[in-house]
C-alpha atoms as a PDB file:
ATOM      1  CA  UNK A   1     106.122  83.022  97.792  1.00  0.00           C
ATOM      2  CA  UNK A   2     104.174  86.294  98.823  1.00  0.00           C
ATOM      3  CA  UNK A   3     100.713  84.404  97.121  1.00  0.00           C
ATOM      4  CA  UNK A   4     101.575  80.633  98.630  1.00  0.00           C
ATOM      5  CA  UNK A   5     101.729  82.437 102.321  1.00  0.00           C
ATOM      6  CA  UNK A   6      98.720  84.730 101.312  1.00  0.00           C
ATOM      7  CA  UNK A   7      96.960  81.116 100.468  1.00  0.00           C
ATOM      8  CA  UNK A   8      97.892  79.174 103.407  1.00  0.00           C
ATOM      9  CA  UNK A   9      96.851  82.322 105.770  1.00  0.00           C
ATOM     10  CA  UNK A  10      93.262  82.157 104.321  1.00  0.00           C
ATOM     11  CA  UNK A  11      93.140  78.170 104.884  1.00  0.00           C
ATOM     12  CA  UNK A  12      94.005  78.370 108.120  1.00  0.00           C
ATOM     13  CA  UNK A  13      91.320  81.197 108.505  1.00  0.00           C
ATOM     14  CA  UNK A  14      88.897  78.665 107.243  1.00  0.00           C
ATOM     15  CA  UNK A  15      89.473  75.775 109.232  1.00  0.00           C
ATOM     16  CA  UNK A  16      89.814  78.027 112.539  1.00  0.00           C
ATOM     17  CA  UNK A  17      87.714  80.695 112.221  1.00  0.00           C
ATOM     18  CA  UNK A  18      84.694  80.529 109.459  1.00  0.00           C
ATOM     19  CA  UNK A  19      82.957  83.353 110.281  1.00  0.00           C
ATOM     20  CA  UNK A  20      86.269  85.899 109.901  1.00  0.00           C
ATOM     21  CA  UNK A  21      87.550  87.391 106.987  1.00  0.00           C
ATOM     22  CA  UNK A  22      91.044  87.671 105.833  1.00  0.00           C
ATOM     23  CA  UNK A  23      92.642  91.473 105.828  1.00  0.00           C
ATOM     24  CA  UNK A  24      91.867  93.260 102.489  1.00  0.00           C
ATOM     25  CA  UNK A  25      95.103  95.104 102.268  1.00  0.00           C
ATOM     26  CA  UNK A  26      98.810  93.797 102.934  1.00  0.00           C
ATOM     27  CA  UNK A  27     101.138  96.321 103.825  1.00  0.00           C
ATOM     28  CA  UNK A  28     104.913  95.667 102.940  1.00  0.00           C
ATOM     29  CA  UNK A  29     107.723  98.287 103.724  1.00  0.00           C
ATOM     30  CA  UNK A  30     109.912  99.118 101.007  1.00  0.00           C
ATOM     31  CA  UNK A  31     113.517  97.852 101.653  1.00  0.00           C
ATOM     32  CA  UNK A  32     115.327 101.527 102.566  1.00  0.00           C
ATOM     33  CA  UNK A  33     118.892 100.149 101.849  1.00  0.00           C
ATOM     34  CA  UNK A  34     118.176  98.802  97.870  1.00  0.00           C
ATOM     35  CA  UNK A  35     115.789 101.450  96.879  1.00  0.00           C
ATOM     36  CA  UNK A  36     116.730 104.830  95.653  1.00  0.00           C
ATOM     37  CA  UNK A  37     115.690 108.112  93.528  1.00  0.00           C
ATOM     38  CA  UNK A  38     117.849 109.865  90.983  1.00  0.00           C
ATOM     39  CA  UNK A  39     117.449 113.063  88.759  1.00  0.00           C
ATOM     40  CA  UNK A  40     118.802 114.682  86.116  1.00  0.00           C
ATOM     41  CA  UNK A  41     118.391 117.992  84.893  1.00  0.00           C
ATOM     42  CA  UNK A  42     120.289 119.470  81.952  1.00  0.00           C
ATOM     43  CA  UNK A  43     123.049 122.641  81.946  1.00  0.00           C
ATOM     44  CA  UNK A  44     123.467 125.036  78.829  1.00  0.00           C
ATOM     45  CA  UNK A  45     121.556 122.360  76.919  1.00  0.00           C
ATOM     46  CA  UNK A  46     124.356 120.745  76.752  1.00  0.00           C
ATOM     47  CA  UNK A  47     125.437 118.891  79.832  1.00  0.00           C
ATOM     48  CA  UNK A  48     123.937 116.664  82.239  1.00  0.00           C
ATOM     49  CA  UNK A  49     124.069 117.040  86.290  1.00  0.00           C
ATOM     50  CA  UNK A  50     122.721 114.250  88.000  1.00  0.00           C
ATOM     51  CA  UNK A  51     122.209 113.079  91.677  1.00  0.00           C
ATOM     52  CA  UNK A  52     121.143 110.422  93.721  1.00  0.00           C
ATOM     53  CA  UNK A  53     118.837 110.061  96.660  1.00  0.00           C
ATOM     54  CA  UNK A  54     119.995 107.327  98.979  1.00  0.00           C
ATOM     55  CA  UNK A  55     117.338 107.673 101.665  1.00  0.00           C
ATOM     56  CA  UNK A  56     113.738 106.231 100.264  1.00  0.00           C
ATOM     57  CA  UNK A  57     111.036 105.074 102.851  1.00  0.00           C
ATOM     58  CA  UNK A  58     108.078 104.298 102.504  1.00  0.00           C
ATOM     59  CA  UNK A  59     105.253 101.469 101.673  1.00  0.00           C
ATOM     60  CA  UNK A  60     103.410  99.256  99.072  1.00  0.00           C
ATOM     61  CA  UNK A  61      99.403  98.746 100.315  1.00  0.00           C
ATOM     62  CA  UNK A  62      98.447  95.036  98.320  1.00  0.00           C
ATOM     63  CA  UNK A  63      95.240  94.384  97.833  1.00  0.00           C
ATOM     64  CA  UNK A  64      94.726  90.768  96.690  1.00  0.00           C
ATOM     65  CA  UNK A  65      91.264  91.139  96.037  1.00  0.00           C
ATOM     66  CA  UNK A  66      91.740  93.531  93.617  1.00  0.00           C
ATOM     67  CA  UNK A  67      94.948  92.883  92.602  1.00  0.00           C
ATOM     68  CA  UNK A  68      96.054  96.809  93.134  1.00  0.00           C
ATOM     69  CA  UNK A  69      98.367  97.844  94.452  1.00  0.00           C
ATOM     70  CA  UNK A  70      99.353 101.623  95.685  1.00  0.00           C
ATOM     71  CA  UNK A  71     102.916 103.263  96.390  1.00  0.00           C
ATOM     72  CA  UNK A  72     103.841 105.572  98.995  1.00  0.00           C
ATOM     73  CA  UNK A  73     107.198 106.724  98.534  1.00  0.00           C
ATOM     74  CA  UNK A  74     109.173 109.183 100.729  1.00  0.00           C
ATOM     75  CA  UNK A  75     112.645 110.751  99.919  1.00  0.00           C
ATOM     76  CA  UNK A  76     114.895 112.600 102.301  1.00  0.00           C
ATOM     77  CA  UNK A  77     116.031 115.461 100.493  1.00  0.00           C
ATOM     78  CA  UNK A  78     118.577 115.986 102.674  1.00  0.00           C
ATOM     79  CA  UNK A  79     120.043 112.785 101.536  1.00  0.00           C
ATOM     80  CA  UNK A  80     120.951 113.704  98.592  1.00  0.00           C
ATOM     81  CA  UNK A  81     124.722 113.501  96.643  1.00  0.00           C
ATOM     82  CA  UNK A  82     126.433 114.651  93.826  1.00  0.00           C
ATOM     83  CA  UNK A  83     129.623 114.373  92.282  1.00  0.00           C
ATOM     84  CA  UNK A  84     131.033 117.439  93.599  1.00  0.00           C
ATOM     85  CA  UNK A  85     130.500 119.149  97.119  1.00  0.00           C
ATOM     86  CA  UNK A  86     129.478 122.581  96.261  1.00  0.00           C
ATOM     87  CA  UNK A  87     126.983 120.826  93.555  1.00  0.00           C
ATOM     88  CA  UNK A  88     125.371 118.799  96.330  1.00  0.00           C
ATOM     89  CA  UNK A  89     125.458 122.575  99.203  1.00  0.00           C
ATOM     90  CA  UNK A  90     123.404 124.112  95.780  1.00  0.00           C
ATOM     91  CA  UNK A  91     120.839 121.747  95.349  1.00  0.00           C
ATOM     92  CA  UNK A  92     119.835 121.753  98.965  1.00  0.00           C
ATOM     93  CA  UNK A  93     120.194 125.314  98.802  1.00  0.00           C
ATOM     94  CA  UNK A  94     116.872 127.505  98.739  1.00  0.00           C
ATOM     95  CA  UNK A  95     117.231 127.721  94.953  1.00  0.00           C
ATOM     96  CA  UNK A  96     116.402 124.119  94.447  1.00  0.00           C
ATOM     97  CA  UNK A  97     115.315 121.918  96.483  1.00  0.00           C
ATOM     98  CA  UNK A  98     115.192 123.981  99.631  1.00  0.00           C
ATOM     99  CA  UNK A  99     115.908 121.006 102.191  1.00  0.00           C
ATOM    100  CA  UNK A 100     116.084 123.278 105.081  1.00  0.00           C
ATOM    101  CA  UNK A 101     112.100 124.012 104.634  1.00  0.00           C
ATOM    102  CA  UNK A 102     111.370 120.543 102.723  1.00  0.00           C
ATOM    103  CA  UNK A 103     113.043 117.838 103.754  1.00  0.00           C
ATOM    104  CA  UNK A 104     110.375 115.608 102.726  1.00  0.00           C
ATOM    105  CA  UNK A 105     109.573 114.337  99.044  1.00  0.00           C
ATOM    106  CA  UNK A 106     106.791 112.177  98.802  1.00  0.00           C
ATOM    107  CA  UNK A 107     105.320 110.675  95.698  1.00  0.00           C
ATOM    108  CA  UNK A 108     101.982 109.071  96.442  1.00  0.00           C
ATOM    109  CA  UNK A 109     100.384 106.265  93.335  1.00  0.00           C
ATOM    110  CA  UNK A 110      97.130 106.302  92.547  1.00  0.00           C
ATOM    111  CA  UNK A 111      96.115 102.369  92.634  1.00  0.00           C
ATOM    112  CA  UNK A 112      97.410 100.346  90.106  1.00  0.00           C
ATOM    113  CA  UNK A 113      97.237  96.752  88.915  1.00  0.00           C
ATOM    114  CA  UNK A 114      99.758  94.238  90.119  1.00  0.00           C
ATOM    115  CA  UNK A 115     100.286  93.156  86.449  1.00  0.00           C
ATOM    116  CA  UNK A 116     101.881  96.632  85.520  1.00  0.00           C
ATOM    117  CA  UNK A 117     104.608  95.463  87.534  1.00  0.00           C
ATOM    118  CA  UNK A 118     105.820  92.894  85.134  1.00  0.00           C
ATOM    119  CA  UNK A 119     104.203  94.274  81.971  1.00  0.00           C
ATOM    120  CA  UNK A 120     105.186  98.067  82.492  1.00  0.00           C
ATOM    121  CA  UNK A 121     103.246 100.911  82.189  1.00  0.00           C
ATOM    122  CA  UNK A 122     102.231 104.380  83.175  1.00  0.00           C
ATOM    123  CA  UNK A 123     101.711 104.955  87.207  1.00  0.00           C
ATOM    124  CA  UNK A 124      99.740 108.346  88.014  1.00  0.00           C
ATOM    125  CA  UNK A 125      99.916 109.664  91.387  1.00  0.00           C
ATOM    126  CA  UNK A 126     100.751 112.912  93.097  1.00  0.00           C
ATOM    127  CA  UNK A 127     104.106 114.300  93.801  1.00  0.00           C
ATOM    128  CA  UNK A 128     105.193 116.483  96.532  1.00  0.00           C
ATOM    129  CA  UNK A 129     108.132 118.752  96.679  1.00  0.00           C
ATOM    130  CA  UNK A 130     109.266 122.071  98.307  1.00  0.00           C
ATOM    131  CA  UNK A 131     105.518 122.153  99.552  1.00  0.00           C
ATOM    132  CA  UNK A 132     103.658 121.729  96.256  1.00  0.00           C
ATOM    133  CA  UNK A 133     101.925 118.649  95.359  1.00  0.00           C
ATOM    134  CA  UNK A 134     100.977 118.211  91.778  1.00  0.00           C
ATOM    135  CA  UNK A 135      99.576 114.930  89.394  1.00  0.00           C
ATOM    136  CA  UNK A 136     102.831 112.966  87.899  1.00  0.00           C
ATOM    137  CA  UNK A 137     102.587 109.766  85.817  1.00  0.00           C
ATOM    138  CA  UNK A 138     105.616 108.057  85.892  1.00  0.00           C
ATOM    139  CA  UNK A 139     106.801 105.180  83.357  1.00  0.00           C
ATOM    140  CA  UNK A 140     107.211 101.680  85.156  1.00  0.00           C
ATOM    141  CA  UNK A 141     109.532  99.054  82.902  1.00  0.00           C
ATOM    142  CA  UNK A 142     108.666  96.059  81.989  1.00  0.00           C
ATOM    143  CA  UNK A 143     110.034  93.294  83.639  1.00  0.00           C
ATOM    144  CA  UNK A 144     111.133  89.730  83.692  1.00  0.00           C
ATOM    145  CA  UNK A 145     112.184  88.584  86.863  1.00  0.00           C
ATOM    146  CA  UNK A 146     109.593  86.436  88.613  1.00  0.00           C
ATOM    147  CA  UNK A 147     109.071  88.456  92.138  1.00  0.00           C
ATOM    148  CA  UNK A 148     108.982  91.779  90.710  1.00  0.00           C
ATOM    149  CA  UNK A 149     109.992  94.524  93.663  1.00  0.00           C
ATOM    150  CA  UNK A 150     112.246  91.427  95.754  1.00  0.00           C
ATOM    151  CA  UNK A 151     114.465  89.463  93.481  1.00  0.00           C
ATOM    152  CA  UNK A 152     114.691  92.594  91.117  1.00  0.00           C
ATOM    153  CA  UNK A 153     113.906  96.342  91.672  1.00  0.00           C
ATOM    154  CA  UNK A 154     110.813  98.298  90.082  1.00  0.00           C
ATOM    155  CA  UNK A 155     112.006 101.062  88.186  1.00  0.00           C
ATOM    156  CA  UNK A 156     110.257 104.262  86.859  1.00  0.00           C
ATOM    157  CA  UNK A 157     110.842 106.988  85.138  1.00  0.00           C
ATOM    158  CA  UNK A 158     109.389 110.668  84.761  1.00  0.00           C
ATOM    159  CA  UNK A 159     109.917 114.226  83.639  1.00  0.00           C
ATOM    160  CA  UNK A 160     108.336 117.129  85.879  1.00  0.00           C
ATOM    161  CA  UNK A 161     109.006 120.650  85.408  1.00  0.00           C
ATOM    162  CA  UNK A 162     110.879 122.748  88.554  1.00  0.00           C
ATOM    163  CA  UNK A 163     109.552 125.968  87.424  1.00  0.00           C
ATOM    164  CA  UNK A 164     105.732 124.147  88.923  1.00  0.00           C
ATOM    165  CA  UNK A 165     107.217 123.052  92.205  1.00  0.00           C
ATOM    166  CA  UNK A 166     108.591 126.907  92.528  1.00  0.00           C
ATOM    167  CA  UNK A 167     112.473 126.737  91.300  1.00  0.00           C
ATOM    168  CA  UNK A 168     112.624 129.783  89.304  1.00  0.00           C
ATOM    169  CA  UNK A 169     116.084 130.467  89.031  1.00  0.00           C
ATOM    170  CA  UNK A 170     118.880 130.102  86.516  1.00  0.00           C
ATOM    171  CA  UNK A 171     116.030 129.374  83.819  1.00  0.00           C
ATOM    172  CA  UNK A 172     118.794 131.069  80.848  1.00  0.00           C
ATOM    173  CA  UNK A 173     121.568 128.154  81.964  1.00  0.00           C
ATOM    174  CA  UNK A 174     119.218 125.625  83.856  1.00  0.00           C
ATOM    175  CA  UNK A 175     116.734 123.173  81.571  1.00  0.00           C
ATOM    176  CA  UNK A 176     113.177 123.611  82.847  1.00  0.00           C
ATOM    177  CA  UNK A 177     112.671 120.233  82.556  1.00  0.00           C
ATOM    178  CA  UNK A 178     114.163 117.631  85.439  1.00  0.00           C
ATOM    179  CA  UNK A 179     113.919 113.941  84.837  1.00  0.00           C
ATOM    180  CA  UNK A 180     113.044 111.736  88.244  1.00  0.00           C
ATOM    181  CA  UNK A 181     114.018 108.223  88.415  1.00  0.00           C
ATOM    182  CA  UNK A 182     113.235 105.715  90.732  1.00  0.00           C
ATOM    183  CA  UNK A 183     114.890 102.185  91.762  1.00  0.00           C
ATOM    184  CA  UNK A 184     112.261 100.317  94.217  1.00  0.00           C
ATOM    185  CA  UNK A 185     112.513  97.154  96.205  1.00  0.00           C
ATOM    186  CA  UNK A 186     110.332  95.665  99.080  1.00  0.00           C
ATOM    187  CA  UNK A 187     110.937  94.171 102.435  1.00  0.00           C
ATOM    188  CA  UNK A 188     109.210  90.913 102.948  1.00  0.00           C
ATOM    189  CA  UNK A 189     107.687  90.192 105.905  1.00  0.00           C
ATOM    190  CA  UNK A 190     110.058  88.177 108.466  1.00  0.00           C
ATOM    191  CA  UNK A 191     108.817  84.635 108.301  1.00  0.00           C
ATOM    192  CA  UNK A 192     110.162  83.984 111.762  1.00  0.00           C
ATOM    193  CA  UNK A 193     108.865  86.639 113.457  1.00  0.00           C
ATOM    194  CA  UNK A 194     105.832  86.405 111.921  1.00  0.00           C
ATOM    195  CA  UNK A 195     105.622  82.205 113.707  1.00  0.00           C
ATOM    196  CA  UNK A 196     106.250  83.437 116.604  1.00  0.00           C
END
């Protein structure tokens, strides 16, 4: 759908206007409401704590040309929830993710190709979090559905260490290691608004 409307917009260029040239990049929002972020990190080596970000903005930059693509993903940390209350006050707490200083994490692709997003494959970029941006490559899954990102969500998967992004604490009950997951969806354009 995205590619007939892409086609149709540069016909119309060419029968109206010869001498113009069609955008290079198309900007699409991602859909707030059916994309999220999760992580897990692990407890006495043992057990598992997760939680869930509900708040993810950002946007996907298209470039048709190319056929790239580049992410620019921001969480609220503020948003986020666990399963119990005083689980969810310590993870906002200074001692994690410090949401009072950084409410903001931001996870920024470097461009990609559009066919990673049905064939899977590694996505490098740069992560940001409690003020301290470092290079990430997350894992995207293969997938089948047809509109990758609109009928059915992107999803990723990484493993960062806190200890970089400076949460020091707890390291004799607290695994090092935190694994990042993200569910992604895009907002298409509104047709209507777009005729009129």
């Amino acid at each position: 759908m995205l590619a007939s409307g892409f086609l149709a917009g540069l016909i119309a260029l060419a029968t109206t206007a010869p001498a113009a040239e069609p955008p290079a990049t198309e900007i699409l929002q991602l859909d707030n409401p059916h994309s999220s972020a999760a992580f897990s990190v692990k407890v006495l080596w043992m057990f598992t704590v997760e939680g869930r970000f509900d708040s993810v903005h950002g946007e996907v930059r298209i470039d048709r040309f190319r056929s790239q693509a580049r992410v620019d993903a921001r969480i609220d940390a503020a948003e986020v929830t666990m399963n119990r209350e005083s689980a969810t006050t310590w993870v906002k707490s200074a001692e994690f993710f410090d949401v009072e200083n950084y409410p903001e994490i931001r996870f920024r692709s470097e461009p990609f190709p559009l066919s990673r997003l049905h064939d899977g494959g590694e996505l490098p970029g740069a992560l940001t979090m409690r003020g301290v941006t470092l290079p990430v490559v997350f894992e995207v899954a293969p997938s089948t559905c047809q509109r990758v990102a609109v009928d059915c969500p992107v999803q990723a998967t990484g493993t960062v260490k806190r200890s970089d992004f400076g949460m020091q604490s707890r390291r004799a009950t607290l695994s090092n290691k935190v694994e990042l997951s993200f569910s992604i969806r895009m907002s298409l354009p509104d047709r209507d608004a777009a005729e009129s």
